[in-house]
PDB file of N, CA and C in Angstrom:
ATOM      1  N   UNK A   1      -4.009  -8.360   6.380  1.00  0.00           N
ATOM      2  CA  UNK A   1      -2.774  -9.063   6.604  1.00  0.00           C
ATOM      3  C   UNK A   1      -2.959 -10.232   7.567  1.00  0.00           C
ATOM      4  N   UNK A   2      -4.003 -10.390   8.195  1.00  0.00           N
ATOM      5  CA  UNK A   2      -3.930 -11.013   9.372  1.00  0.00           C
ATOM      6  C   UNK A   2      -4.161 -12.366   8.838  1.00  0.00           C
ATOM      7  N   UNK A   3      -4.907 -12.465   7.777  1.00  0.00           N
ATOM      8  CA  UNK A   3      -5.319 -13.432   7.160  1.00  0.00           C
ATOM      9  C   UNK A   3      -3.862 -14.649   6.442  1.00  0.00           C
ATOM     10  N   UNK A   4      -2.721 -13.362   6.030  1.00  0.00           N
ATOM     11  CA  UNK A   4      -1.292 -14.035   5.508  1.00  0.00           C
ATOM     12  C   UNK A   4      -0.676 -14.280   6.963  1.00  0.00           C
ATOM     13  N   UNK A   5      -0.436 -13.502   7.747  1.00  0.00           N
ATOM     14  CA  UNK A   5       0.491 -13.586   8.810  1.00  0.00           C
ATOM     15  C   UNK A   5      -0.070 -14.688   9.550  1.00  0.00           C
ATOM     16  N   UNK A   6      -1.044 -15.075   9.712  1.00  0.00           N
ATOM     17  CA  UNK A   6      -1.791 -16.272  10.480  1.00  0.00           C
ATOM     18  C   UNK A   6      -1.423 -17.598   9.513  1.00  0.00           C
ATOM     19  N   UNK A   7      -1.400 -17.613   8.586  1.00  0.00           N
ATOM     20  CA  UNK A   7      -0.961 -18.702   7.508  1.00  0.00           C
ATOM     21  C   UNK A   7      -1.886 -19.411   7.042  1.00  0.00           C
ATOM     22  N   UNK A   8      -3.583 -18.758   6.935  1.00  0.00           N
ATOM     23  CA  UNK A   8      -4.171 -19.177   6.432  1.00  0.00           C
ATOM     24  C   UNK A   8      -4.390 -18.955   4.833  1.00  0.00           C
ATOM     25  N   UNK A   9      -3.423 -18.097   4.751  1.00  0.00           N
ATOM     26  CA  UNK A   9      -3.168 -18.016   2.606  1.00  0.00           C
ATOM     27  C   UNK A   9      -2.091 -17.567   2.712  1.00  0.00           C
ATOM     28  N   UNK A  10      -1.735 -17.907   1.651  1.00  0.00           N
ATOM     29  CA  UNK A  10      -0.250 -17.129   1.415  1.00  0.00           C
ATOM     30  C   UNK A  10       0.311 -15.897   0.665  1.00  0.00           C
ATOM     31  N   UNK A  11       1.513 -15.749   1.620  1.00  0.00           N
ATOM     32  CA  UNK A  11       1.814 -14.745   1.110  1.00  0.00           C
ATOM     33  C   UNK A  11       1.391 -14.129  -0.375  1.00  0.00           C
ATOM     34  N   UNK A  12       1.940 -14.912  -1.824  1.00  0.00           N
ATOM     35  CA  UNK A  12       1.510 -14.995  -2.639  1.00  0.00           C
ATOM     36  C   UNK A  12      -0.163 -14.836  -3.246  1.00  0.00           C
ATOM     37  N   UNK A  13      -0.761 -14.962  -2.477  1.00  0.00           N
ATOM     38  CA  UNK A  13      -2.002 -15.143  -3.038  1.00  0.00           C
ATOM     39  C   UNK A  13      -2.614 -14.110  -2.260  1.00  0.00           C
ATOM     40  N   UNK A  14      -2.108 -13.546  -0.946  1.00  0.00           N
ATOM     41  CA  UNK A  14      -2.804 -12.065  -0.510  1.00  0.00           C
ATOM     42  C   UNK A  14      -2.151 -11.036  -1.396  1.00  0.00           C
ATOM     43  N   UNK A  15      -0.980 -10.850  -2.149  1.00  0.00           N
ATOM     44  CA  UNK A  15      -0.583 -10.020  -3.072  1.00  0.00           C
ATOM     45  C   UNK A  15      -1.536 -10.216  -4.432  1.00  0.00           C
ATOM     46  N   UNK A  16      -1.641 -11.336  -4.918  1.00  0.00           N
ATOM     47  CA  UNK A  16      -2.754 -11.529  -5.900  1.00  0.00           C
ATOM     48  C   UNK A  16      -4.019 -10.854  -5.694  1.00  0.00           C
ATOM     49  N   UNK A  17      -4.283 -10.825  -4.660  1.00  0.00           N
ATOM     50  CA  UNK A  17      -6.122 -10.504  -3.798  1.00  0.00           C
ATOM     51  C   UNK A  17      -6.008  -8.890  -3.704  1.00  0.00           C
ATOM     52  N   UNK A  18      -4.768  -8.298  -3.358  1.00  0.00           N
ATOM     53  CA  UNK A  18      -5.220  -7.258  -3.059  1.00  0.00           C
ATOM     54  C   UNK A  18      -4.011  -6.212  -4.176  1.00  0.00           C
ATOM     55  N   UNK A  19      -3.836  -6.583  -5.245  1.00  0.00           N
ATOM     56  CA  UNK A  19      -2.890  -5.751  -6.095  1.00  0.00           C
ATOM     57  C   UNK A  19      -3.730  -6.113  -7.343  1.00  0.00           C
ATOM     58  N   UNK A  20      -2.599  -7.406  -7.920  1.00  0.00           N
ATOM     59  CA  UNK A  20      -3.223  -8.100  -9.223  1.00  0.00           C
ATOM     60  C   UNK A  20      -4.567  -8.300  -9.614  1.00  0.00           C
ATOM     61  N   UNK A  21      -5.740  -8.809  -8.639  1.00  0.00           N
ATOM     62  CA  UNK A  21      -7.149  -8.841  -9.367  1.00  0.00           C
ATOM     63  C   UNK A  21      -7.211  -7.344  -9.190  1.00  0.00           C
ATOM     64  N   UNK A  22      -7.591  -6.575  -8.332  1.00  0.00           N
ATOM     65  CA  UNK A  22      -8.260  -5.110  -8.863  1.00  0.00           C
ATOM     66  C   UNK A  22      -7.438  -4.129  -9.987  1.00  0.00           C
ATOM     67  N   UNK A  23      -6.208  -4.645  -9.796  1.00  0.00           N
ATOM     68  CA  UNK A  23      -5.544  -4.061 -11.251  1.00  0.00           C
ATOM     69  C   UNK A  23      -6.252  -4.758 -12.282  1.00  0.00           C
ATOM     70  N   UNK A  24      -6.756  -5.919 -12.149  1.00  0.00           N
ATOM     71  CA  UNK A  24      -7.517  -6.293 -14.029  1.00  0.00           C
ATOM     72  C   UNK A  24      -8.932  -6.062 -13.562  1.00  0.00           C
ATOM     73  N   UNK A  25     -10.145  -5.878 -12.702  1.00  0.00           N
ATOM     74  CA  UNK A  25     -10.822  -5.488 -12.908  1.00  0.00           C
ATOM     75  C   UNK A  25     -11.068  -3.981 -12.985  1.00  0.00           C
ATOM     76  N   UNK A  26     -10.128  -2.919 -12.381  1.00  0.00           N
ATOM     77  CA  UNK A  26     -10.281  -2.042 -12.910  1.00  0.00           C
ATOM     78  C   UNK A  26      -9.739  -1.306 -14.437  1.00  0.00           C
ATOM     79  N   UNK A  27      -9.411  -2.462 -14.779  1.00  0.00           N
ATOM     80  CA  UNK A  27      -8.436  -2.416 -16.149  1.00  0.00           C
ATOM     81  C   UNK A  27      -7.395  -2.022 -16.614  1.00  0.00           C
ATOM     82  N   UNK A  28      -6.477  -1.838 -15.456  1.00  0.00           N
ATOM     83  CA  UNK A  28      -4.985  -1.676 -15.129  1.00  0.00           C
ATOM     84  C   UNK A  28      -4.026  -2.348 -15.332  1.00  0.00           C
ATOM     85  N   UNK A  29      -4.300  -3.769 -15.592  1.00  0.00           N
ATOM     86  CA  UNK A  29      -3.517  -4.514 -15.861  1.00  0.00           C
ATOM     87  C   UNK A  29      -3.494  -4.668 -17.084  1.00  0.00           C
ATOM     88  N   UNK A  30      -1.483  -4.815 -17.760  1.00  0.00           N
ATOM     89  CA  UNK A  30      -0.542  -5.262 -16.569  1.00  0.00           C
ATOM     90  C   UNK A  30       0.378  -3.592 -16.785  1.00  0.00           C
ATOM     91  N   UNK A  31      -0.503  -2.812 -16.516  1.00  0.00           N
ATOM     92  CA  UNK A  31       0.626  -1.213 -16.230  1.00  0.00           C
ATOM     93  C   UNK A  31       0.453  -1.267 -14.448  1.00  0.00           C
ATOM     94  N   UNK A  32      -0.595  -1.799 -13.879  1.00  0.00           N
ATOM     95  CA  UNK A  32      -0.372  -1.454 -12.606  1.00  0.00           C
ATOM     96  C   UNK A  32      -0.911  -3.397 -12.147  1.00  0.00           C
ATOM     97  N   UNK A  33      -0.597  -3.363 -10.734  1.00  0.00           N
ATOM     98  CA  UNK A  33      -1.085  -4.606 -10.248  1.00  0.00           C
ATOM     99  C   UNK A  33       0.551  -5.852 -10.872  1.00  0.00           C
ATOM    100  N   UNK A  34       1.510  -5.564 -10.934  1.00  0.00           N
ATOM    101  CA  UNK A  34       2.748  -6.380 -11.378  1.00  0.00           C
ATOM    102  C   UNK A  34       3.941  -6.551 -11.388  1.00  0.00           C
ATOM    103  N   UNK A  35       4.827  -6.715 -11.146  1.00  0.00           N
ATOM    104  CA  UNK A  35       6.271  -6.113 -11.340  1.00  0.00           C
ATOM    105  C   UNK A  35       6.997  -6.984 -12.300  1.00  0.00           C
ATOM    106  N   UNK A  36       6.917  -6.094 -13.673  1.00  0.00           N
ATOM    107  CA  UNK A  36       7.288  -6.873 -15.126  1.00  0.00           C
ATOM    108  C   UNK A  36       7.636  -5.886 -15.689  1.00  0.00           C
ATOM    109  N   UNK A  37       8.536  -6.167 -16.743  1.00  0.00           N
ATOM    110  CA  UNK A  37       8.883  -4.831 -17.353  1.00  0.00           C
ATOM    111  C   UNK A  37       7.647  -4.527 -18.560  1.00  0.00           C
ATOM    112  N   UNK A  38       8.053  -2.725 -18.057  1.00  0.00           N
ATOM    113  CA  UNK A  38       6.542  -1.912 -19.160  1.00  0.00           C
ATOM    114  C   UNK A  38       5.737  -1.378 -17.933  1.00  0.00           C
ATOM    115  N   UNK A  39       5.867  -2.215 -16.456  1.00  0.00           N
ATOM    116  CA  UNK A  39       4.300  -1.948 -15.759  1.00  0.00           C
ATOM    117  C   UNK A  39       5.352  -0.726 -15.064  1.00  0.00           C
ATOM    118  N   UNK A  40       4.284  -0.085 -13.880  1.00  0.00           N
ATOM    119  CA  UNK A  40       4.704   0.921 -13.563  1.00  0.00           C
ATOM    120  C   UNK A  40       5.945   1.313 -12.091  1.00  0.00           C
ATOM    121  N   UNK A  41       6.122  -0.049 -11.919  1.00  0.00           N
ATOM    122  CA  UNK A  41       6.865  -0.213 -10.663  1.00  0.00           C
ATOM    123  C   UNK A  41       6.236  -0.018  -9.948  1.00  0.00           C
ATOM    124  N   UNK A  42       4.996   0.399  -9.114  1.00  0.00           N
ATOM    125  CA  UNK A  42       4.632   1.322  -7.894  1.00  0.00           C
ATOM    126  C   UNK A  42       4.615   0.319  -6.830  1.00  0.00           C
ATOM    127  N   UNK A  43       4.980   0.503  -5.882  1.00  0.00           N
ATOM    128  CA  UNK A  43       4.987  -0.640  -4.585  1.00  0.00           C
ATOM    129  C   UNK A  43       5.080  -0.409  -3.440  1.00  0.00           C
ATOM    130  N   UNK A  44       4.040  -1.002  -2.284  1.00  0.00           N
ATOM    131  CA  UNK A  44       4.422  -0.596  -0.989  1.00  0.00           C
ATOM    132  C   UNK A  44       4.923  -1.863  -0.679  1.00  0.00           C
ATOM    133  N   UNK A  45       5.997  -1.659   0.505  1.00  0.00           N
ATOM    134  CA  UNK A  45       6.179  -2.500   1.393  1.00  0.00           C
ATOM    135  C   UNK A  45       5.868  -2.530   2.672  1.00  0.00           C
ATOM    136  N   UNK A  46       5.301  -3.614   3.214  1.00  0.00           N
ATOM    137  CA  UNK A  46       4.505  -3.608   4.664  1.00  0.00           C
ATOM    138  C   UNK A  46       5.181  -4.391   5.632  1.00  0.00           C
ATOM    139  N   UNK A  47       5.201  -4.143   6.503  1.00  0.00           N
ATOM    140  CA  UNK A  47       5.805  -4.579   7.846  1.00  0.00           C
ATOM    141  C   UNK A  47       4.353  -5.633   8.712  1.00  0.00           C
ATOM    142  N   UNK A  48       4.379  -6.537   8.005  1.00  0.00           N
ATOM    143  CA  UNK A  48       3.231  -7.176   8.648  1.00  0.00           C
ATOM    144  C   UNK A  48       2.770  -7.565  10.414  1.00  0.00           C
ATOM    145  N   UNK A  49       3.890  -6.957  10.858  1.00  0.00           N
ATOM    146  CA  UNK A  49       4.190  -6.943  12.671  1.00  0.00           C
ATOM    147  C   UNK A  49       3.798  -5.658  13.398  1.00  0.00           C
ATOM    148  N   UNK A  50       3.672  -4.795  12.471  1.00  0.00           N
ATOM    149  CA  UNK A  50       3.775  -3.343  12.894  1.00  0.00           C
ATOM    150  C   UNK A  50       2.432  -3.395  13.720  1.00  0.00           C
ATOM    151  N   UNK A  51       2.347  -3.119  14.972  1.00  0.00           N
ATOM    152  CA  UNK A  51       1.192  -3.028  15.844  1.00  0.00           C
ATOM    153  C   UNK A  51       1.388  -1.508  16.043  1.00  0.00           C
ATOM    154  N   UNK A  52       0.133  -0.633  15.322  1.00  0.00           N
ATOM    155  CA  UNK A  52      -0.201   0.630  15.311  1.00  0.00           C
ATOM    156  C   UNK A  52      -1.466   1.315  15.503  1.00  0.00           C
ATOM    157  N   UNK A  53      -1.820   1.948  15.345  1.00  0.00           N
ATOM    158  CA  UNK A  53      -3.685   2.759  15.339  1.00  0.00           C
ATOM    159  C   UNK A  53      -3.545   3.185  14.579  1.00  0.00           C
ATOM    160  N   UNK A  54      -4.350   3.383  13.440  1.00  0.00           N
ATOM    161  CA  UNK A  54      -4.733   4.448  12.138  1.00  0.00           C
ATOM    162  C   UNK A  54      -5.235   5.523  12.833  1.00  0.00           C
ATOM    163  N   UNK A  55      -4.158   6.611  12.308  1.00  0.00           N
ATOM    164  CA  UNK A  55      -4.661   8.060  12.808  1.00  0.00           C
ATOM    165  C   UNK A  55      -6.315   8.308  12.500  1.00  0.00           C
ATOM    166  N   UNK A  56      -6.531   9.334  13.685  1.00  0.00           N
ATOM    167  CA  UNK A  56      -7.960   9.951  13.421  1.00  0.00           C
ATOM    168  C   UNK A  56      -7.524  10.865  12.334  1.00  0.00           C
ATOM    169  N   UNK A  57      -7.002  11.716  12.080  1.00  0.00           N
ATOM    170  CA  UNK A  57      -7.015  12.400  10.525  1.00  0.00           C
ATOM    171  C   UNK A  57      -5.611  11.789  10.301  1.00  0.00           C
ATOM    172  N   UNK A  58      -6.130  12.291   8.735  1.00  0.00           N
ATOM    173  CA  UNK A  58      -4.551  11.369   7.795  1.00  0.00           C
ATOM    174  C   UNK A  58      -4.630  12.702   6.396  1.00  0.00           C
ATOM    175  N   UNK A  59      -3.535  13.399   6.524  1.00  0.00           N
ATOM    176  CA  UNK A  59      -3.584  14.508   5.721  1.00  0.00           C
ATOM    177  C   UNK A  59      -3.265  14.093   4.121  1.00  0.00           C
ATOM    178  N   UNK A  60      -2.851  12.409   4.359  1.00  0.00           N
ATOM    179  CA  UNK A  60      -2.871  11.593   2.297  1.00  0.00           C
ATOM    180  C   UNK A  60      -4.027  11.627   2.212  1.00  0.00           C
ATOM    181  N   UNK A  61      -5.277  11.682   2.942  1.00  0.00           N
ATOM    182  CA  UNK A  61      -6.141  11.014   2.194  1.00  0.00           C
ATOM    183  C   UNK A  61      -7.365  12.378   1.940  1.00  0.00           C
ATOM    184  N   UNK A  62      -8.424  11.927   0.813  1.00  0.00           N
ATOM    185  CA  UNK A  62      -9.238  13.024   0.296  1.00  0.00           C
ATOM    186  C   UNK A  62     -10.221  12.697   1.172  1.00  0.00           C
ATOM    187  N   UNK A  63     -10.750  11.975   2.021  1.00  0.00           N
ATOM    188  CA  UNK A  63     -11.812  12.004   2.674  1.00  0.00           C
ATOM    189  C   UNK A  63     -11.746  12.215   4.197  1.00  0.00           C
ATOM    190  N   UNK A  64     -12.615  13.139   4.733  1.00  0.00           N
ATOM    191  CA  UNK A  64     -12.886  13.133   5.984  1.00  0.00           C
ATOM    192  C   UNK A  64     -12.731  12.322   6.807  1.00  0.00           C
ATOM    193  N   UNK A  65     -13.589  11.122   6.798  1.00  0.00           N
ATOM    194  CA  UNK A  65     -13.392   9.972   8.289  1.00  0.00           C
ATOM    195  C   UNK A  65     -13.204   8.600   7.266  1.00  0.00           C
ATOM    196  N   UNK A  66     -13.041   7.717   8.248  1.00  0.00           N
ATOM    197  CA  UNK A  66     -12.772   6.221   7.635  1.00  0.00           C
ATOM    198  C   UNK A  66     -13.216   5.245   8.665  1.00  0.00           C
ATOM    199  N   UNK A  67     -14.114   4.060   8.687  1.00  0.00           N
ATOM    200  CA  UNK A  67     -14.305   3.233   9.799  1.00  0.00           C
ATOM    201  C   UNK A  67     -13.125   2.839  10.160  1.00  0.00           C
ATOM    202  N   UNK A  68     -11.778   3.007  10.023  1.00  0.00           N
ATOM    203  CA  UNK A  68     -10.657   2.421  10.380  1.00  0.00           C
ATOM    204  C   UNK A  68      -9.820   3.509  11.444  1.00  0.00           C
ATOM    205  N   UNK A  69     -10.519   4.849  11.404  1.00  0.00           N
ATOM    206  CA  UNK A  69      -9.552   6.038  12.178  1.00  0.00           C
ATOM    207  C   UNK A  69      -9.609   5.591  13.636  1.00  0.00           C
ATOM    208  N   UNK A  70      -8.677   5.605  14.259  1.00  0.00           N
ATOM    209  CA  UNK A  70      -8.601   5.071  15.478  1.00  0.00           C
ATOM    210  C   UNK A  70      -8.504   3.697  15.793  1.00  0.00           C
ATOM    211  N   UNK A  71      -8.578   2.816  15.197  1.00  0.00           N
ATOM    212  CA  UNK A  71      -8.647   1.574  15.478  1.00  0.00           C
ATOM    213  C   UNK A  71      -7.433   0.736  15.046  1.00  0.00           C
ATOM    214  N   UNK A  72      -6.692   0.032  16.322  1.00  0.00           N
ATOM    215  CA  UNK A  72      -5.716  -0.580  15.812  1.00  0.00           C
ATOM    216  C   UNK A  72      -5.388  -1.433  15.132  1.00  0.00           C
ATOM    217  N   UNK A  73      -4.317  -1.890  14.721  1.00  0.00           N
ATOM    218  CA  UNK A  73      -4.225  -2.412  13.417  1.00  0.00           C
ATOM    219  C   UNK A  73      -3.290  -3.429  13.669  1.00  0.00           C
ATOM    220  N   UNK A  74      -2.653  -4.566  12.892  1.00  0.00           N
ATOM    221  CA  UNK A  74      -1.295  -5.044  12.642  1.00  0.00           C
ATOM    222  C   UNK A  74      -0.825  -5.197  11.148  1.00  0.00           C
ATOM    223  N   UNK A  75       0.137  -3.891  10.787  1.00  0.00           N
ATOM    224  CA  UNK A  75       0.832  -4.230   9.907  1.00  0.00           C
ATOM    225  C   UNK A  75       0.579  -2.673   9.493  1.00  0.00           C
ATOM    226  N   UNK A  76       1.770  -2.612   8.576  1.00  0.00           N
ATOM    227  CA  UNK A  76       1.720  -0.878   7.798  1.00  0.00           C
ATOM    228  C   UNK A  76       2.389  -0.733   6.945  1.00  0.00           C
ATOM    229  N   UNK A  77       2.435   0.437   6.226  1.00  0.00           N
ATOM    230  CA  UNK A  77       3.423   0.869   4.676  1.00  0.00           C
ATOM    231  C   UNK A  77       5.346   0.992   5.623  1.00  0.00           C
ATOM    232  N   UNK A  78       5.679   0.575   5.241  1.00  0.00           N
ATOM    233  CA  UNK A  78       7.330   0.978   5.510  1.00  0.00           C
ATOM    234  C   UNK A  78       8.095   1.706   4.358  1.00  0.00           C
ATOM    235  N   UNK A  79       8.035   1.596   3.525  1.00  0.00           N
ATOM    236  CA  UNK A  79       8.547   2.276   1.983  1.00  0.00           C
ATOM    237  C   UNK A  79       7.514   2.323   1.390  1.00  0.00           C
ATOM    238  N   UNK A  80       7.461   3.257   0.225  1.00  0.00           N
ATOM    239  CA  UNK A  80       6.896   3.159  -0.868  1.00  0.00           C
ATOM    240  C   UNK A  80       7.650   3.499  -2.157  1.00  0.00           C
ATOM    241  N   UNK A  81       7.464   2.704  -3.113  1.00  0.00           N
ATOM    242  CA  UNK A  81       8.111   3.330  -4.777  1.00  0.00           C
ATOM    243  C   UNK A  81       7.050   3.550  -5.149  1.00  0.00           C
ATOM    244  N   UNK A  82       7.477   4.719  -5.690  1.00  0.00           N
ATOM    245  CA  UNK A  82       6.906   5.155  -7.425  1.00  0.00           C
ATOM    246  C   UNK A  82       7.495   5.501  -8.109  1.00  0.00           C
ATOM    247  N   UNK A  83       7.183   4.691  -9.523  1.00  0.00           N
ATOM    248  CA  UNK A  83       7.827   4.122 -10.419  1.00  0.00           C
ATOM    249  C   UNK A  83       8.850   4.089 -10.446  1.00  0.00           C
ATOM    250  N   UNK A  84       9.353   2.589  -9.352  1.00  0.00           N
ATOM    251  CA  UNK A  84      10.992   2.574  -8.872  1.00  0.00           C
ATOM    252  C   UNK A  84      11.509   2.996  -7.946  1.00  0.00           C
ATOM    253  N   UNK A  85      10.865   4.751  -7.866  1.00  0.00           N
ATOM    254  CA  UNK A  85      12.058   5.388  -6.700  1.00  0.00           C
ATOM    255  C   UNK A  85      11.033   5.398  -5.550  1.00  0.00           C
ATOM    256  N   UNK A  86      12.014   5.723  -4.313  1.00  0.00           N
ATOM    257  CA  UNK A  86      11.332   6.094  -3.467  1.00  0.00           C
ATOM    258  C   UNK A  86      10.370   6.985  -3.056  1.00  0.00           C
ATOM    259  N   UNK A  87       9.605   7.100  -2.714  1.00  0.00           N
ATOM    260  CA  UNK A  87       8.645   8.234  -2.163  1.00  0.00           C
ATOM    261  C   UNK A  87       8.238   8.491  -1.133  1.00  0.00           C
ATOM    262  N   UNK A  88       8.622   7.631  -0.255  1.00  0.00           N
ATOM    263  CA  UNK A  88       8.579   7.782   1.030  1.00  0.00           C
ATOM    264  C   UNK A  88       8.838   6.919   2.240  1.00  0.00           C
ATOM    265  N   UNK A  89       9.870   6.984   2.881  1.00  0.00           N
ATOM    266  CA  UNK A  89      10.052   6.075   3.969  1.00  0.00           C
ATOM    267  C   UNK A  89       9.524   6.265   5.518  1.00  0.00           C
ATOM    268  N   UNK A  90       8.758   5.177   6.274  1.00  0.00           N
ATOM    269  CA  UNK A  90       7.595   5.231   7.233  1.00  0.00           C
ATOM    270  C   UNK A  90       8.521   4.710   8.303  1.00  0.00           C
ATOM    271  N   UNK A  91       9.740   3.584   7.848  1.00  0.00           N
ATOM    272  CA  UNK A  91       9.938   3.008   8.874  1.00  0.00           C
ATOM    273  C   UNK A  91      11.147   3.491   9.971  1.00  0.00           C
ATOM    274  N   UNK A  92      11.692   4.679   9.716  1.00  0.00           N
ATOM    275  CA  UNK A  92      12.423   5.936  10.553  1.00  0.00           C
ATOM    276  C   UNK A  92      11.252   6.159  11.886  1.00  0.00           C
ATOM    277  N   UNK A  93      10.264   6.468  11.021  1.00  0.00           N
ATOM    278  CA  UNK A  93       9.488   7.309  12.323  1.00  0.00           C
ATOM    279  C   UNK A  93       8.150   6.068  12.514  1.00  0.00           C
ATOM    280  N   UNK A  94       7.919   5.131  12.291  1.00  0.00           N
ATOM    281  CA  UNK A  94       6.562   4.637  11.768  1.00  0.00           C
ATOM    282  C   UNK A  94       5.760   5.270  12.006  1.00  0.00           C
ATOM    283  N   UNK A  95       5.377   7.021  11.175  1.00  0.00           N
ATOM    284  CA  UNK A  95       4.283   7.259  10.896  1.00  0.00           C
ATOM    285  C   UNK A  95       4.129   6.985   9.472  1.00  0.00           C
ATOM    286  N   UNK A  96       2.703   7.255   9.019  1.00  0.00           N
ATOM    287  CA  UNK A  96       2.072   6.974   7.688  1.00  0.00           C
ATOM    288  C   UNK A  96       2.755   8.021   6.822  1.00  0.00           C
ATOM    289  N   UNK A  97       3.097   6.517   5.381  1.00  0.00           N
ATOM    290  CA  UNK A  97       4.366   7.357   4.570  1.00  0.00           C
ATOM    291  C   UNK A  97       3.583   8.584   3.959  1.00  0.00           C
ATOM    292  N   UNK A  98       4.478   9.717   3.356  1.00  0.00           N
ATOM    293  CA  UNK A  98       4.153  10.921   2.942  1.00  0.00           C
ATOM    294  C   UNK A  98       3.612  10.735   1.772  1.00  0.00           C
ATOM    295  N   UNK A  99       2.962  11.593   1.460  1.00  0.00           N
ATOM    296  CA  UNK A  99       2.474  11.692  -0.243  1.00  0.00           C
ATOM    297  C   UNK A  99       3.303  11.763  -1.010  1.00  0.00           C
ATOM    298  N   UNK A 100       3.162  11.138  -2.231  1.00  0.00           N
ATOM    299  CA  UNK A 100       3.903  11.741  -3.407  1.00  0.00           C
ATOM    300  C   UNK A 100       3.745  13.573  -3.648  1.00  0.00           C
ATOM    301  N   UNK A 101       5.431  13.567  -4.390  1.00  0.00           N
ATOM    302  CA  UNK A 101       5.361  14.760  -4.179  1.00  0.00           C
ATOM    303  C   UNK A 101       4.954  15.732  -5.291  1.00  0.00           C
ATOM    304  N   UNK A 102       4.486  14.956  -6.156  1.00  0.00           N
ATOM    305  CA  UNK A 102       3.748  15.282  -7.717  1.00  0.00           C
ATOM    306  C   UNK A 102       3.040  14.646  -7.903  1.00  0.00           C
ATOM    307  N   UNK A 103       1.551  15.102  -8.690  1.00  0.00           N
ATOM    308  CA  UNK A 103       0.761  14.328  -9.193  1.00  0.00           C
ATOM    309  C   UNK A 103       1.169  13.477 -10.485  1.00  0.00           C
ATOM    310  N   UNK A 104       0.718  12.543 -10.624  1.00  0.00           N
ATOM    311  CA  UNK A 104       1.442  11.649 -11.430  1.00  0.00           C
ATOM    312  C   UNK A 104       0.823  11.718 -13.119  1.00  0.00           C
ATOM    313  N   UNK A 105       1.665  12.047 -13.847  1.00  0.00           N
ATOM    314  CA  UNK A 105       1.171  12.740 -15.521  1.00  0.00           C
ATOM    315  C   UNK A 105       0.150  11.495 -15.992  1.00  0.00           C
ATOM    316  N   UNK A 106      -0.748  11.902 -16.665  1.00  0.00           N
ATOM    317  CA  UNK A 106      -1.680  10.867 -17.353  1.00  0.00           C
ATOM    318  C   UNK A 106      -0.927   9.614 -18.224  1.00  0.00           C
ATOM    319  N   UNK A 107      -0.738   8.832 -18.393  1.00  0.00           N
ATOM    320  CA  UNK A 107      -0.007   7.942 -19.299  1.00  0.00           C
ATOM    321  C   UNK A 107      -1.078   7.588 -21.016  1.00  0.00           C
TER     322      UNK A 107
END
C-alpha cells in the first residue's frame, strides 16, 4: 500500500497489480480478480491508514510463521465480501477479519 498511499501509482493500478494480473495468470480471470457481472464478487476493503503489527500467530492462516509476524505495517482488511455478502467485519475491533464460515463449493 505504501507504494498507492505515497502517490507513486495509483490507486487504480495497485488494484490491477495485486487482484486483476494474478487472477489471469493464475487463470481466474474474469470469475475472480473483477467486479463484473458472472465474476464472483469477493472483496476486501482496506483502510490504507491503519497503523498495526501483524500478529505473531494468525489462526486464518495454514502456515506456521510468515516474515511479516510481528512487524508493523500500514494499512489492513476492514470488511470482507464473499460473493457479495459479508464475511467479516475488522473495523469494530481492528483485529484481522474472521474466516469464512464455509468452505467455498467447487464452481
Amino acid at each position: 500500500m505504501r507504494a498507492s498511499t505515497g502517490g507513486r501509482i495509483a490507486v487504480t493500478d495497485f488494484v490491477r497489480i495485486m487482484s486483476q494480473n494474478p487472477a489471469k495468470t493464475f487463470g481466474l480471470y474474469p470469475k475472480k480478480g473483477t467486479l463484473r457481472p458472472g465474476s464472483d464478487a469477493d472483496m476486501v476493503l482496506v483502510d490504507p491508514g491503519w497503523p498495526r503489527t501483524v500478529p505473531e500467530r494468525n489462526p486464518h492462516l495454514a502456515v506456521g510463521s510468515s516474515i511479516f509476524m510481528g512487524r508493523q505495517c500500514l494499512g489492513g482488511p476492514v470488511t470482507v465480501l464473499r460473493r457479495g455478502k459479508s464475511s467479516g467485519n475488522a473495523a469494530k475491533s481492528r483485529e484481522p477479519f474472521p474466516a469464512a464460515s464455509s468452505p467455498r463449493a467447487p464452481s
